[in-house]
C-alpha atoms as a PDB file:
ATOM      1  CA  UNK A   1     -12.305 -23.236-138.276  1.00  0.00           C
ATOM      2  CA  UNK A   2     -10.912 -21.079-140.701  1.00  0.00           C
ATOM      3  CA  UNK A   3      -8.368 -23.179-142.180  1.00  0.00           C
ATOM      4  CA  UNK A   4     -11.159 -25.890-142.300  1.00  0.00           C
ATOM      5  CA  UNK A   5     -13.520 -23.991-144.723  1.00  0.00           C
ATOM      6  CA  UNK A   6     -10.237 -22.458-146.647  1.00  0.00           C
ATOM      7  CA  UNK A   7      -9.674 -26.374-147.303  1.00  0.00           C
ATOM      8  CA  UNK A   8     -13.185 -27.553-148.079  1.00  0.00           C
ATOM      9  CA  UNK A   9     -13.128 -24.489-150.672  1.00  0.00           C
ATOM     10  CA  UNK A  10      -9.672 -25.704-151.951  1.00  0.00           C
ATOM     11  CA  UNK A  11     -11.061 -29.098-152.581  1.00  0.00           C
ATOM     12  CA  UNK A  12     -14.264 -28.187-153.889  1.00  0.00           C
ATOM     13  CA  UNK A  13     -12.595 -25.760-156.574  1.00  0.00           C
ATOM     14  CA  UNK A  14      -9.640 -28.593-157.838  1.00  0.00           C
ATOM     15  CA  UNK A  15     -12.606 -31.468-158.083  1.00  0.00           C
ATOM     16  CA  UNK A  16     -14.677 -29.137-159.845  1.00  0.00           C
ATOM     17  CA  UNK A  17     -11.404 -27.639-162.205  1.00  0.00           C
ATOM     18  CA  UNK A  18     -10.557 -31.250-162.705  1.00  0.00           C
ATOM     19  CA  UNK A  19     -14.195 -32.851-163.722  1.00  0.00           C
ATOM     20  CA  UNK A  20     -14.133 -29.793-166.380  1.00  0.00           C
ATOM     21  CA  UNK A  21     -11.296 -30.612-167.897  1.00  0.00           C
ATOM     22  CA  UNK A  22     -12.060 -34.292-168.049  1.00  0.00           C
ATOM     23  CA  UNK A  23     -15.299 -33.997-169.740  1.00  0.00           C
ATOM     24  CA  UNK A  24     -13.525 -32.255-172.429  1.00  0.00           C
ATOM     25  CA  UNK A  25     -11.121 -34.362-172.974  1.00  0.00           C
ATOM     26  CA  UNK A  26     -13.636 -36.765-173.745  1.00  0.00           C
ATOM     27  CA  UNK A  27     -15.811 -34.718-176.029  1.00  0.00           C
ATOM     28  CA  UNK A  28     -12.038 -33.735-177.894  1.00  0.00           C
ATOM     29  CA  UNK A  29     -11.732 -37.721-177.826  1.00  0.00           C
ATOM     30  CA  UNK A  30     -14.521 -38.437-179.633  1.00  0.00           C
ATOM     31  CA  UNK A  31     -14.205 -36.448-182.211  1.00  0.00           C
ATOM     32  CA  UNK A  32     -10.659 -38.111-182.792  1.00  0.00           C
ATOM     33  CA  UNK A  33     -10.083 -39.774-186.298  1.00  0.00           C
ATOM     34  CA  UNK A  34      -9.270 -43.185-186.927  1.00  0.00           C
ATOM     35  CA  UNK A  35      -6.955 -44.056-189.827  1.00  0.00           C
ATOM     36  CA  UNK A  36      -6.064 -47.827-190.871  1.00  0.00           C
ATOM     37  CA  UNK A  37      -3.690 -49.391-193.478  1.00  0.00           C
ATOM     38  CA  UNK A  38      -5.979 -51.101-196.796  1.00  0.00           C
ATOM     39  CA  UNK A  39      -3.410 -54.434-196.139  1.00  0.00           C
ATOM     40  CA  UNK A  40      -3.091 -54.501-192.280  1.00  0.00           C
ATOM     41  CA  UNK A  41      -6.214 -53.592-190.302  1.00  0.00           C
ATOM     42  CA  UNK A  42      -4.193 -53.708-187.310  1.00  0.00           C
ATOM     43  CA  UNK A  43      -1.954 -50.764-187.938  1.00  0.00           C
ATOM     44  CA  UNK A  44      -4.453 -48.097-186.783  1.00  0.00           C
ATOM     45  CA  UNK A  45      -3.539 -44.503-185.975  1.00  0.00           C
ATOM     46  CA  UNK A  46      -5.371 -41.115-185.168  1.00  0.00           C
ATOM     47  CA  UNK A  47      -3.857 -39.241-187.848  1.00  0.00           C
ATOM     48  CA  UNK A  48      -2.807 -39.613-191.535  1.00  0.00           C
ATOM     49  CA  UNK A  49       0.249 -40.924-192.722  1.00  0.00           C
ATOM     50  CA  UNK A  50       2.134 -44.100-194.326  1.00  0.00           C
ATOM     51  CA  UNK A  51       1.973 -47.683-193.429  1.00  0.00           C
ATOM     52  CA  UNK A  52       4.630 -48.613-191.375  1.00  0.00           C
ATOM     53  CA  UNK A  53       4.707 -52.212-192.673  1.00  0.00           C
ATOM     54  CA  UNK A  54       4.174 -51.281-196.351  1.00  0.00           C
ATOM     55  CA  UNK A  55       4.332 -47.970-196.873  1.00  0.00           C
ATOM     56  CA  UNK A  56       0.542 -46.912-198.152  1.00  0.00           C
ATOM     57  CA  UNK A  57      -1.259 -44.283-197.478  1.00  0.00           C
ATOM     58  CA  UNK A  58      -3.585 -44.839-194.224  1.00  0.00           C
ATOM     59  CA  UNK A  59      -7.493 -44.531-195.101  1.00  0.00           C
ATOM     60  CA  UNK A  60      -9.513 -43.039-192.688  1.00  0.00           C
ATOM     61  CA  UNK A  61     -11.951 -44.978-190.803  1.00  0.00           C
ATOM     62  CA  UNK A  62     -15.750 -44.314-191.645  1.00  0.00           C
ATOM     63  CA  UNK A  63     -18.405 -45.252-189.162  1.00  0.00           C
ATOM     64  CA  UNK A  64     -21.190 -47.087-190.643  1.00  0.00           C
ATOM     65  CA  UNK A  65     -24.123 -45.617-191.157  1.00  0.00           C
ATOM     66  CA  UNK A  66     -27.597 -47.023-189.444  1.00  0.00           C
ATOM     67  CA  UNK A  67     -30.175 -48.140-191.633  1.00  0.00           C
ATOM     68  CA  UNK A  68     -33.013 -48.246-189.206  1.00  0.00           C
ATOM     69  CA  UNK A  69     -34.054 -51.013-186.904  1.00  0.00           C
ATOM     70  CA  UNK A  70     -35.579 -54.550-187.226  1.00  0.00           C
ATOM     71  CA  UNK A  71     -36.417 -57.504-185.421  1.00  0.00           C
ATOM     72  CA  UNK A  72     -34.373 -60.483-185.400  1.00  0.00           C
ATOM     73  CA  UNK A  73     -36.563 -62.582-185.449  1.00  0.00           C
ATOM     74  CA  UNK A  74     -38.792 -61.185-188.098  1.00  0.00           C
ATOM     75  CA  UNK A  75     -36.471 -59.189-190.424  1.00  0.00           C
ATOM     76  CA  UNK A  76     -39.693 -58.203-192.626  1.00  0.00           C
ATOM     77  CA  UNK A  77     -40.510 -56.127-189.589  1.00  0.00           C
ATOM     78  CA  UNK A  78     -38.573 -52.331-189.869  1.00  0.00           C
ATOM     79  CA  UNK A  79     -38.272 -48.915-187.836  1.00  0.00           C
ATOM     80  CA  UNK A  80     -36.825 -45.787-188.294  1.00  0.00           C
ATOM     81  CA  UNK A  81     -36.669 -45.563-184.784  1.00  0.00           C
ATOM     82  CA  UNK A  82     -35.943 -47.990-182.006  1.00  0.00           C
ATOM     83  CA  UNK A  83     -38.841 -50.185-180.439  1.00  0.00           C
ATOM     84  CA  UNK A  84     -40.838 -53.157-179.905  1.00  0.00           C
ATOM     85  CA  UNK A  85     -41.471 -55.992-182.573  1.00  0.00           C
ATOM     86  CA  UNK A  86     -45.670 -55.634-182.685  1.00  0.00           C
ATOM     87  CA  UNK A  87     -45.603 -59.422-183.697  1.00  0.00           C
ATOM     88  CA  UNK A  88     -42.963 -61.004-180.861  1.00  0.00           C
ATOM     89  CA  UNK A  89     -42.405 -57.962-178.718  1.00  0.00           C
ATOM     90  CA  UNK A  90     -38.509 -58.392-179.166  1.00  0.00           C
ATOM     91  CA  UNK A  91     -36.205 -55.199-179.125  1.00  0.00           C
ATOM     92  CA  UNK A  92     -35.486 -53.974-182.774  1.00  0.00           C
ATOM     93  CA  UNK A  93     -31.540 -53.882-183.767  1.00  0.00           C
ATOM     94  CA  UNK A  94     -30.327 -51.505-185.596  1.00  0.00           C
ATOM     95  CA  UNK A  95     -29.596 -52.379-188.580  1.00  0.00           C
ATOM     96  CA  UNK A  96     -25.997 -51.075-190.020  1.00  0.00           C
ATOM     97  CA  UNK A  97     -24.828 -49.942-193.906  1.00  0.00           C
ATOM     98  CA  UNK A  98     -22.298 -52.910-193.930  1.00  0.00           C
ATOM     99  CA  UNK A  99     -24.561 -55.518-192.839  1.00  0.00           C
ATOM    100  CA  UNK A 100     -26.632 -57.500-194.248  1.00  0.00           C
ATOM    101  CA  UNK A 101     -29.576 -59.617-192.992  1.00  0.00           C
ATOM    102  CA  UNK A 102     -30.331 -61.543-196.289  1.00  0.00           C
ATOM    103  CA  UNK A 103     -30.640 -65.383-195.644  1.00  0.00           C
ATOM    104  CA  UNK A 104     -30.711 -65.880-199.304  1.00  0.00           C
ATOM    105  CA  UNK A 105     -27.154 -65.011-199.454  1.00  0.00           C
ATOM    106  CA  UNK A 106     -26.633 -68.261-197.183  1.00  0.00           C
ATOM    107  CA  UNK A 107     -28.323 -70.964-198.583  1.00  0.00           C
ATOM    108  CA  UNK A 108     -26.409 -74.746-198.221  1.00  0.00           C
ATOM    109  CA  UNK A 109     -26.858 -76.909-200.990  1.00  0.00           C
ATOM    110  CA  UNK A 110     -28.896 -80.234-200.798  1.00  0.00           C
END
């Protein structure tokens, strides 16, 4: 009986070590960097340096920032915050710096 509750205490203290150190792994993780080459998006790394292909500097990745949310179906229709369209009852998207959601941009010619 004793060696049974000296393993169930064994086990209980490695899964418990082990889910700690996990979890920060994955906050370390995401906090990571991500650098890229200008000329080849492909060559990405998680730390500064040269191009192995060409030889330029790597520029660090920047995450776009949000812009609020809209409906897409109604892009006249904007949020701060993340909802319901009030005219088709649609999820809003968020909306990000890099996009754009201008038809006008688009047009074909008749």
């Amino acid at each position: 009986m004793k060696n049974y509750l000296f393993l169930t205490f064994l086990l209980l203290a490695t899964s418990t070590a082990l889910s700690a150190q996990t979890s920060k792994t994955k906050t370390d993780s995401s906090k990571q960097q991500t650098y890229t080459c200008p000329m080849h998006p492909e060559v990405i790394s998680h730390q500064p340096g040269k191009c192995p292909k060409c030889g330029m500097t790597l520029e660090q990745v920047k995450k776009p920032q949000s812009l609020g949310y809209t409906c897409p179906m109604h892009p006249e229709v904007t949020s701060k915050q993340p909802g319901k369209c009030p005219k088709c009852g649609m999820n809003l998207v968020e909306k990000m710096g890099s996009q754009s959601m201008d038809s006008a941009k688009h047009k074909m010619p008749i």
